[in-house]
PDB file of N, CA and C in Angstrom:
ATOM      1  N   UNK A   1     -13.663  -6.417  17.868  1.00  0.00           N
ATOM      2  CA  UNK A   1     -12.386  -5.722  17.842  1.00  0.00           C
ATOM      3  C   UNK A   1     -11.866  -5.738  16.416  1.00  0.00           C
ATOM      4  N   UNK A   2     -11.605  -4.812  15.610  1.00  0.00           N
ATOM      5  CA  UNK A   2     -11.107  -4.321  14.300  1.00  0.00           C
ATOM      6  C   UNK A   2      -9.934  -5.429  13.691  1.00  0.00           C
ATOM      7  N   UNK A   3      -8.747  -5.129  14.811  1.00  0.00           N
ATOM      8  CA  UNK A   3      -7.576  -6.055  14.424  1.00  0.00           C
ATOM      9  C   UNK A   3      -8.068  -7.005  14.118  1.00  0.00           C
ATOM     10  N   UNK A   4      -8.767  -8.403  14.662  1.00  0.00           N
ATOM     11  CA  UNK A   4      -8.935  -9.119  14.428  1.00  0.00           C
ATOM     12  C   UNK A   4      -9.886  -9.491  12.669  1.00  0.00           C
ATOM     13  N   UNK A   5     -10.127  -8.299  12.159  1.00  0.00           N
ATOM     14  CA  UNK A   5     -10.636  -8.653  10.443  1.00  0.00           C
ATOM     15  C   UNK A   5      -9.708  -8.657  10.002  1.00  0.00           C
ATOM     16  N   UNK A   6      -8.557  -8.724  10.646  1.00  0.00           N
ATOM     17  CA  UNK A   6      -6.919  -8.985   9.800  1.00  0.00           C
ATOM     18  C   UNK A   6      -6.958 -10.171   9.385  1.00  0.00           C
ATOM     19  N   UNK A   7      -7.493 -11.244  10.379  1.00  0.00           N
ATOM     20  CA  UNK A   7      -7.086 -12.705  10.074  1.00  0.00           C
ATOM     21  C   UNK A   7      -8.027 -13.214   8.959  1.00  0.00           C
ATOM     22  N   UNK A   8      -8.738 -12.120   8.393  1.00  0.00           N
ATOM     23  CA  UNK A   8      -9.617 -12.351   7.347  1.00  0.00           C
ATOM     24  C   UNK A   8      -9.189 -12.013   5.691  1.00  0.00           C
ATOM     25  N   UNK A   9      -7.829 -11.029   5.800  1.00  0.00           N
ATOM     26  CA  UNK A   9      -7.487 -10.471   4.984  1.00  0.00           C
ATOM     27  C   UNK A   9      -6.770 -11.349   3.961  1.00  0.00           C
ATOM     28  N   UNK A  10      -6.754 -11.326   2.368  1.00  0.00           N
ATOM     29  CA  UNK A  10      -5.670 -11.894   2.195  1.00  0.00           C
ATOM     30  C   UNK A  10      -4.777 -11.379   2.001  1.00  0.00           C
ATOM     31  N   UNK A  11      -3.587 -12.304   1.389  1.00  0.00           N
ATOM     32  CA  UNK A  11      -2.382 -11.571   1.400  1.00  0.00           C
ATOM     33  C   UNK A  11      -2.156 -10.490   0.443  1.00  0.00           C
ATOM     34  N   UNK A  12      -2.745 -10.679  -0.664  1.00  0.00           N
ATOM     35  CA  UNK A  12      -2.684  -9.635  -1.658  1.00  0.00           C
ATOM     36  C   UNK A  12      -3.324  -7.956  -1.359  1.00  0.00           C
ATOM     37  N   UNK A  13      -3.851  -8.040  -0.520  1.00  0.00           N
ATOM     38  CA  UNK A  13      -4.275  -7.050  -0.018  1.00  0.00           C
ATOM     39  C   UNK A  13      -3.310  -6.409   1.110  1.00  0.00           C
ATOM     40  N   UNK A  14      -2.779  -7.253   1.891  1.00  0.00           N
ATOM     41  CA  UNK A  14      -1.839  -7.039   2.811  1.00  0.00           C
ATOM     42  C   UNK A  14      -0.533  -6.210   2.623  1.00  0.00           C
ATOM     43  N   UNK A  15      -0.434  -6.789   1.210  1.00  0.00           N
ATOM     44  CA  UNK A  15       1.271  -6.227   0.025  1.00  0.00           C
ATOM     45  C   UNK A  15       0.720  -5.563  -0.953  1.00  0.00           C
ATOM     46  N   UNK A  16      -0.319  -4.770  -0.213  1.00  0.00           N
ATOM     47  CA  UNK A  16      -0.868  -3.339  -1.273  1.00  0.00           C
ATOM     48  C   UNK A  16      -1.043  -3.580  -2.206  1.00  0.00           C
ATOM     49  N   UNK A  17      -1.766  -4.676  -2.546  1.00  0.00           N
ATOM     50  CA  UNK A  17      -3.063  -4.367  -4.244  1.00  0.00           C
ATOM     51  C   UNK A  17      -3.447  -3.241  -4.543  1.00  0.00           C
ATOM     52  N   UNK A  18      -3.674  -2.958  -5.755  1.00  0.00           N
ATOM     53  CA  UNK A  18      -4.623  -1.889  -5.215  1.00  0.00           C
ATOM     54  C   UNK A  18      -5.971  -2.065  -5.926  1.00  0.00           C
ATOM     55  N   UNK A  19      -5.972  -3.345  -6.603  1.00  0.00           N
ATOM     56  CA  UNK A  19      -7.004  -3.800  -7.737  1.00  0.00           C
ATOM     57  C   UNK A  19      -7.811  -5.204  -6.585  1.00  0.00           C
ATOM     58  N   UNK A  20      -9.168  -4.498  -6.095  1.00  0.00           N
ATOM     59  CA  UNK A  20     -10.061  -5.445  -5.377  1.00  0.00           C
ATOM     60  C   UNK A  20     -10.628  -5.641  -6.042  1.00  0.00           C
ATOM     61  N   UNK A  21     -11.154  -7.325  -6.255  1.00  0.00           N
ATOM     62  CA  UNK A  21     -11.846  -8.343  -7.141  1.00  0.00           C
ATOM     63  C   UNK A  21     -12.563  -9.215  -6.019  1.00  0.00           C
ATOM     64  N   UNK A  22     -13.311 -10.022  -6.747  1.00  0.00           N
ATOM     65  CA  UNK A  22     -14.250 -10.757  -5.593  1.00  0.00           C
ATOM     66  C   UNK A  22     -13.350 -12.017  -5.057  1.00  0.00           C
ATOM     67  N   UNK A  23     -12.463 -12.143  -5.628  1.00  0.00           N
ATOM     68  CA  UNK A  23     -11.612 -13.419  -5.370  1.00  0.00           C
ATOM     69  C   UNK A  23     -10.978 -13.021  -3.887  1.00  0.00           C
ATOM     70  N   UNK A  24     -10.858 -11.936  -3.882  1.00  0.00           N
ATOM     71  CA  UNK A  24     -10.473 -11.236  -2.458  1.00  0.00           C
ATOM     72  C   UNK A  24     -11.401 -12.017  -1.448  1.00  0.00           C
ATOM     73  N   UNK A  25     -12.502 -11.563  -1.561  1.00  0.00           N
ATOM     74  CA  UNK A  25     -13.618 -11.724  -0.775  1.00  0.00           C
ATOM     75  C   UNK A  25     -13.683 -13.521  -0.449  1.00  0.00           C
ATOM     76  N   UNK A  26     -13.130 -14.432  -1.427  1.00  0.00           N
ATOM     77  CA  UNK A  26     -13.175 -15.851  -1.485  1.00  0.00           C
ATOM     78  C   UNK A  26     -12.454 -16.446  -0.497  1.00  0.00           C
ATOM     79  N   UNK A  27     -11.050 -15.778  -0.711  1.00  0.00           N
ATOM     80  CA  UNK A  27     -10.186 -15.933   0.653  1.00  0.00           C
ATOM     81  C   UNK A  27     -10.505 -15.690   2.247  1.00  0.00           C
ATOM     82  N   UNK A  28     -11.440 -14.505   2.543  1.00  0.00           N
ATOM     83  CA  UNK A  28     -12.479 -14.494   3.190  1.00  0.00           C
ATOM     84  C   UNK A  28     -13.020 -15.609   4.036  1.00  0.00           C
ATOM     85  N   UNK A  29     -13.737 -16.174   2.877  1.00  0.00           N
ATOM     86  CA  UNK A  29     -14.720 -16.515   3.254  1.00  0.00           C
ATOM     87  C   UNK A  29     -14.180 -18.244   3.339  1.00  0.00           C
ATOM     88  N   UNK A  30     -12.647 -18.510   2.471  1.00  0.00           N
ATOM     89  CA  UNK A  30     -12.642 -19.865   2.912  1.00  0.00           C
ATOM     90  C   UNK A  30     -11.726 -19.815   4.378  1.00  0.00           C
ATOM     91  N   UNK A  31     -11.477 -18.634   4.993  1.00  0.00           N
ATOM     92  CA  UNK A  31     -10.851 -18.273   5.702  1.00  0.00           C
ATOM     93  C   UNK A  31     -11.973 -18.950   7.242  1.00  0.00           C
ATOM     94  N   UNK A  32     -12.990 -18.300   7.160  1.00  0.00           N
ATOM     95  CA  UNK A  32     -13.733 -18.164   7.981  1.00  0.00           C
ATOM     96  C   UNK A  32     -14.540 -19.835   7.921  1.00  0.00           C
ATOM     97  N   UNK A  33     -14.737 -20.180   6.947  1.00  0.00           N
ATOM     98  CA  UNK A  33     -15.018 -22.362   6.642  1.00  0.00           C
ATOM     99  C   UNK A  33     -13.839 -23.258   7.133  1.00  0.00           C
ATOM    100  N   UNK A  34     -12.785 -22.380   7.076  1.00  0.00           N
ATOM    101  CA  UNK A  34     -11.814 -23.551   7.335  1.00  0.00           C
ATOM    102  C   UNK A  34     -11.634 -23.233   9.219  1.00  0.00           C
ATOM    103  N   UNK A  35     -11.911 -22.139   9.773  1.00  0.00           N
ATOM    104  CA  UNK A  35     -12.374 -21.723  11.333  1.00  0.00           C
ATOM    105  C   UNK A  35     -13.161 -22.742  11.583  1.00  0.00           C
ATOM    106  N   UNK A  36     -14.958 -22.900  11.046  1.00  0.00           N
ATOM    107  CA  UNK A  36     -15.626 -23.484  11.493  1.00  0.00           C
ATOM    108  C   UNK A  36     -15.432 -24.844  11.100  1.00  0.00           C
ATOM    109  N   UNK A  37     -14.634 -25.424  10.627  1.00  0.00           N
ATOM    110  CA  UNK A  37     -13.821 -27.182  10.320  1.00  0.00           C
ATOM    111  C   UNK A  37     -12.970 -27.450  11.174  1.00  0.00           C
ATOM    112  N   UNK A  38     -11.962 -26.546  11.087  1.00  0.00           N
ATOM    113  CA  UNK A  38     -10.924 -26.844  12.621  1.00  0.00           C
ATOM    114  C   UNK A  38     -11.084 -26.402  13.967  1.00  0.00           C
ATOM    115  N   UNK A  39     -12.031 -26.024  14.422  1.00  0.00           N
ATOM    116  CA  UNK A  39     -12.722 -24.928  15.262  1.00  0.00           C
ATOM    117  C   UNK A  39     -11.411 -23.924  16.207  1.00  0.00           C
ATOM    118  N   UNK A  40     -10.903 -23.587  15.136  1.00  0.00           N
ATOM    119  CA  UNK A  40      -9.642 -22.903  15.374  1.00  0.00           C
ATOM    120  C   UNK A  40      -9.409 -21.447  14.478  1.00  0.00           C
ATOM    121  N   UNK A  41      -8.612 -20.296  14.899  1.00  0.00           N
ATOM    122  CA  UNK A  41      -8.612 -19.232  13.935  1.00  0.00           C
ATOM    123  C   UNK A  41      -7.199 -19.912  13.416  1.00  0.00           C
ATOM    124  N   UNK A  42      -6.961 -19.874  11.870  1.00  0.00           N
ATOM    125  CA  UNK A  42      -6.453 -20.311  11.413  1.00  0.00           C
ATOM    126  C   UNK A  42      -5.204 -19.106  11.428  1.00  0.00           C
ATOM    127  N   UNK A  43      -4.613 -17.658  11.449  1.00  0.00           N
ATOM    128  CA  UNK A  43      -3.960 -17.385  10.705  1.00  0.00           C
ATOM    129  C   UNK A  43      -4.364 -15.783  11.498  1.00  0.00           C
ATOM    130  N   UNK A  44      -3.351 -15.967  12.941  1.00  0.00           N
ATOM    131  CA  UNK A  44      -3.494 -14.893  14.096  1.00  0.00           C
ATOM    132  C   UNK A  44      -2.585 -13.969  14.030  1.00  0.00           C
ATOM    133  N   UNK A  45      -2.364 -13.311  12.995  1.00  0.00           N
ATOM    134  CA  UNK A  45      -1.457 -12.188  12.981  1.00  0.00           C
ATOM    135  C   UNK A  45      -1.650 -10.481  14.055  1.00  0.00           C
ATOM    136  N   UNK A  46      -0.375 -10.137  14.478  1.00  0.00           N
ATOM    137  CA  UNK A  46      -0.724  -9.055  15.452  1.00  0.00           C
ATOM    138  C   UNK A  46      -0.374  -7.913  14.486  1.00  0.00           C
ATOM    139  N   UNK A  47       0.165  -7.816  13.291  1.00  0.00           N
ATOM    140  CA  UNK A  47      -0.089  -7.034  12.242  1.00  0.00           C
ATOM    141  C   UNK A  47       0.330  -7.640  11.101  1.00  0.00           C
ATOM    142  N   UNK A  48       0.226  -6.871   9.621  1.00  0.00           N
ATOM    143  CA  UNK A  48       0.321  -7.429   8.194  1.00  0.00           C
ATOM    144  C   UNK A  48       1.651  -8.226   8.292  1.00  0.00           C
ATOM    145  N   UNK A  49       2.632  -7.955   8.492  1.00  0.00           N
ATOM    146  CA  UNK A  49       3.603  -8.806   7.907  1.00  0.00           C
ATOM    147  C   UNK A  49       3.648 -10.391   8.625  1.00  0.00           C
ATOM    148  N   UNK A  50       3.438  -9.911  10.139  1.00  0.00           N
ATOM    149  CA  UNK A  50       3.180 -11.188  10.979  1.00  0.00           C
ATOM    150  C   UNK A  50       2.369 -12.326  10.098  1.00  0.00           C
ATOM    151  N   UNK A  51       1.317 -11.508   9.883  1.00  0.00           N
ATOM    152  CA  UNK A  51      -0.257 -11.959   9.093  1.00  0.00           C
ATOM    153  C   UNK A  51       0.464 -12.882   7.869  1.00  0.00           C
ATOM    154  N   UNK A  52       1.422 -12.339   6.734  1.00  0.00           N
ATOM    155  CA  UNK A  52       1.459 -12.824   6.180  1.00  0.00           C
ATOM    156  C   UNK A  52       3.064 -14.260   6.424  1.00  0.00           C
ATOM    157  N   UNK A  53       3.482 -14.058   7.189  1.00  0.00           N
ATOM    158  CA  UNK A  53       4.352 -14.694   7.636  1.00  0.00           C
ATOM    159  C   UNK A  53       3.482 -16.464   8.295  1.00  0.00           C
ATOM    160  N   UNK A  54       2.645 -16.207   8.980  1.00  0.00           N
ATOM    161  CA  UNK A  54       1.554 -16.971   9.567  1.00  0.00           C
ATOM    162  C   UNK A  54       0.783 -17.953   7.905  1.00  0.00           C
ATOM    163  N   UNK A  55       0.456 -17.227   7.122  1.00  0.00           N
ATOM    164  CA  UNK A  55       0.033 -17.599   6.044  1.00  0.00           C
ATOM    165  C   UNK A  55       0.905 -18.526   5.549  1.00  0.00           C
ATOM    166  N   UNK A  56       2.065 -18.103   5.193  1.00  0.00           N
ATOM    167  CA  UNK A  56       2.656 -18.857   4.646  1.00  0.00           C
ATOM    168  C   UNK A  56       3.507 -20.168   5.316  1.00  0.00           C
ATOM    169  N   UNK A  57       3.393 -20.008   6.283  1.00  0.00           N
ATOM    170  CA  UNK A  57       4.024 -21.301   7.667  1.00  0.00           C
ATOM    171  C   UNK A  57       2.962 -21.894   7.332  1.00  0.00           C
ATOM    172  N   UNK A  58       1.965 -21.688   7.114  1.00  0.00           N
ATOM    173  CA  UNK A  58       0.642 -22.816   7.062  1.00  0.00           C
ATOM    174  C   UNK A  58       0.365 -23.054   5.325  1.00  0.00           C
ATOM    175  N   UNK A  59       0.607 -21.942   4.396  1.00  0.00           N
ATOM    176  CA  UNK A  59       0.011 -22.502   2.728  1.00  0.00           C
ATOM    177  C   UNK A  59       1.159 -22.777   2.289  1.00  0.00           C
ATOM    178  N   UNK A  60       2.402 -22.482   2.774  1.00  0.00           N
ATOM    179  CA  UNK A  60       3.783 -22.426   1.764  1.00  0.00           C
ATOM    180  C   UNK A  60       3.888 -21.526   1.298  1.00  0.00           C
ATOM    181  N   UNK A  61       5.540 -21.216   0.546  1.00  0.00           N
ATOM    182  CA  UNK A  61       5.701 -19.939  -0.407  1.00  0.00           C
ATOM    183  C   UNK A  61       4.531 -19.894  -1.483  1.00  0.00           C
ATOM    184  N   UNK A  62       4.089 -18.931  -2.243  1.00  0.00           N
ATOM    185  CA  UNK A  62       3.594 -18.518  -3.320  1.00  0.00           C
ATOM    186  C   UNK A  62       4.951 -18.837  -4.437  1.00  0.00           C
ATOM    187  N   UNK A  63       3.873 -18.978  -5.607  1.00  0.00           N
ATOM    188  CA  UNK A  63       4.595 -19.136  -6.798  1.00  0.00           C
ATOM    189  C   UNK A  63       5.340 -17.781  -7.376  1.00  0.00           C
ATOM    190  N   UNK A  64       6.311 -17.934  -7.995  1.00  0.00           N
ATOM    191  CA  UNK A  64       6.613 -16.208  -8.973  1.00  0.00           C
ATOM    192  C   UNK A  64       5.356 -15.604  -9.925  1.00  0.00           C
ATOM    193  N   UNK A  65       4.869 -16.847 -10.172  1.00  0.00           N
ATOM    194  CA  UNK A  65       3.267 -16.145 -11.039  1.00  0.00           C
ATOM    195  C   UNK A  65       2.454 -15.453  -9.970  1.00  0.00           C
ATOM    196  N   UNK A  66       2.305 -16.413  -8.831  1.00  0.00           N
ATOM    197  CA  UNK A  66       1.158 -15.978  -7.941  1.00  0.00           C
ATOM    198  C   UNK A  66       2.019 -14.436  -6.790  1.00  0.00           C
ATOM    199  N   UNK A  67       2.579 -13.846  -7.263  1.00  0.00           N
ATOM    200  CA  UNK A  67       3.393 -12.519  -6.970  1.00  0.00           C
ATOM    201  C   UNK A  67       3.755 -11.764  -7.484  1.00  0.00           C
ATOM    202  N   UNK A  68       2.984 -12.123  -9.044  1.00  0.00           N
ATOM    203  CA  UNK A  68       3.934 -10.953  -9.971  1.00  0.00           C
ATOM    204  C   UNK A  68       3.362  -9.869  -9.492  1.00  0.00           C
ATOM    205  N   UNK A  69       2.331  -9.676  -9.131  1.00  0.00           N
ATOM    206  CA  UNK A  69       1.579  -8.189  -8.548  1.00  0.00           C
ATOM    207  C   UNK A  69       2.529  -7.348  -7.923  1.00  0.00           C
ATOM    208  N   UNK A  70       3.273  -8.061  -7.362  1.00  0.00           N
ATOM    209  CA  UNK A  70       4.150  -7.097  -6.392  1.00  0.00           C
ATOM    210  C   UNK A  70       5.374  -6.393  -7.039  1.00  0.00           C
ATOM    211  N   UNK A  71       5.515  -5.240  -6.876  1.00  0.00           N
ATOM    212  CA  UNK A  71       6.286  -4.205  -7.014  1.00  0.00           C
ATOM    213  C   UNK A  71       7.007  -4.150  -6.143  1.00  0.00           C
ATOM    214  N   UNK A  72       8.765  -3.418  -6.687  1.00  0.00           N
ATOM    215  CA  UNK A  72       9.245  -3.065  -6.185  1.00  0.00           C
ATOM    216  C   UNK A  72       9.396  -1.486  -5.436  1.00  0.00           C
TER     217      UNK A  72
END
């Protein structure tokens, strides 16, 4: 089922990047290691904002550096 490669996404992608790098792909993939450690989906969003709301209940706020990407 599609939705569910949401919980794979990161957030920067979520709040419209539009510049994909492999670091994308890292989040990924520690996304899917930290599944098979807790044998749990870590981060069950029913769409993006949920998604990133979920993220951050579990990593904390982001820094002002780690957001400058974002536009108003």
């Amino acid at each position: 089922y599609h939705a569910h490669t949401r919980w794979y996404r990161a957030p920067e992608v979520m709040l419209n990047q539009q510049n994909y790098t492999e670091t994308l792909d890292v989040w990924s993939i520690g996304c899917i290691f930290g599944e098979l450690m807790t044998k749990q989906c870590l981060f069950q969003g029913m769409h993006n904002m949920k998604q990133v709301e979920k993220i951050v209940e579990i990593m904390g706020y982001p820094s002002e550096e780690d957001t400058a990407f974002i536009s108003d």
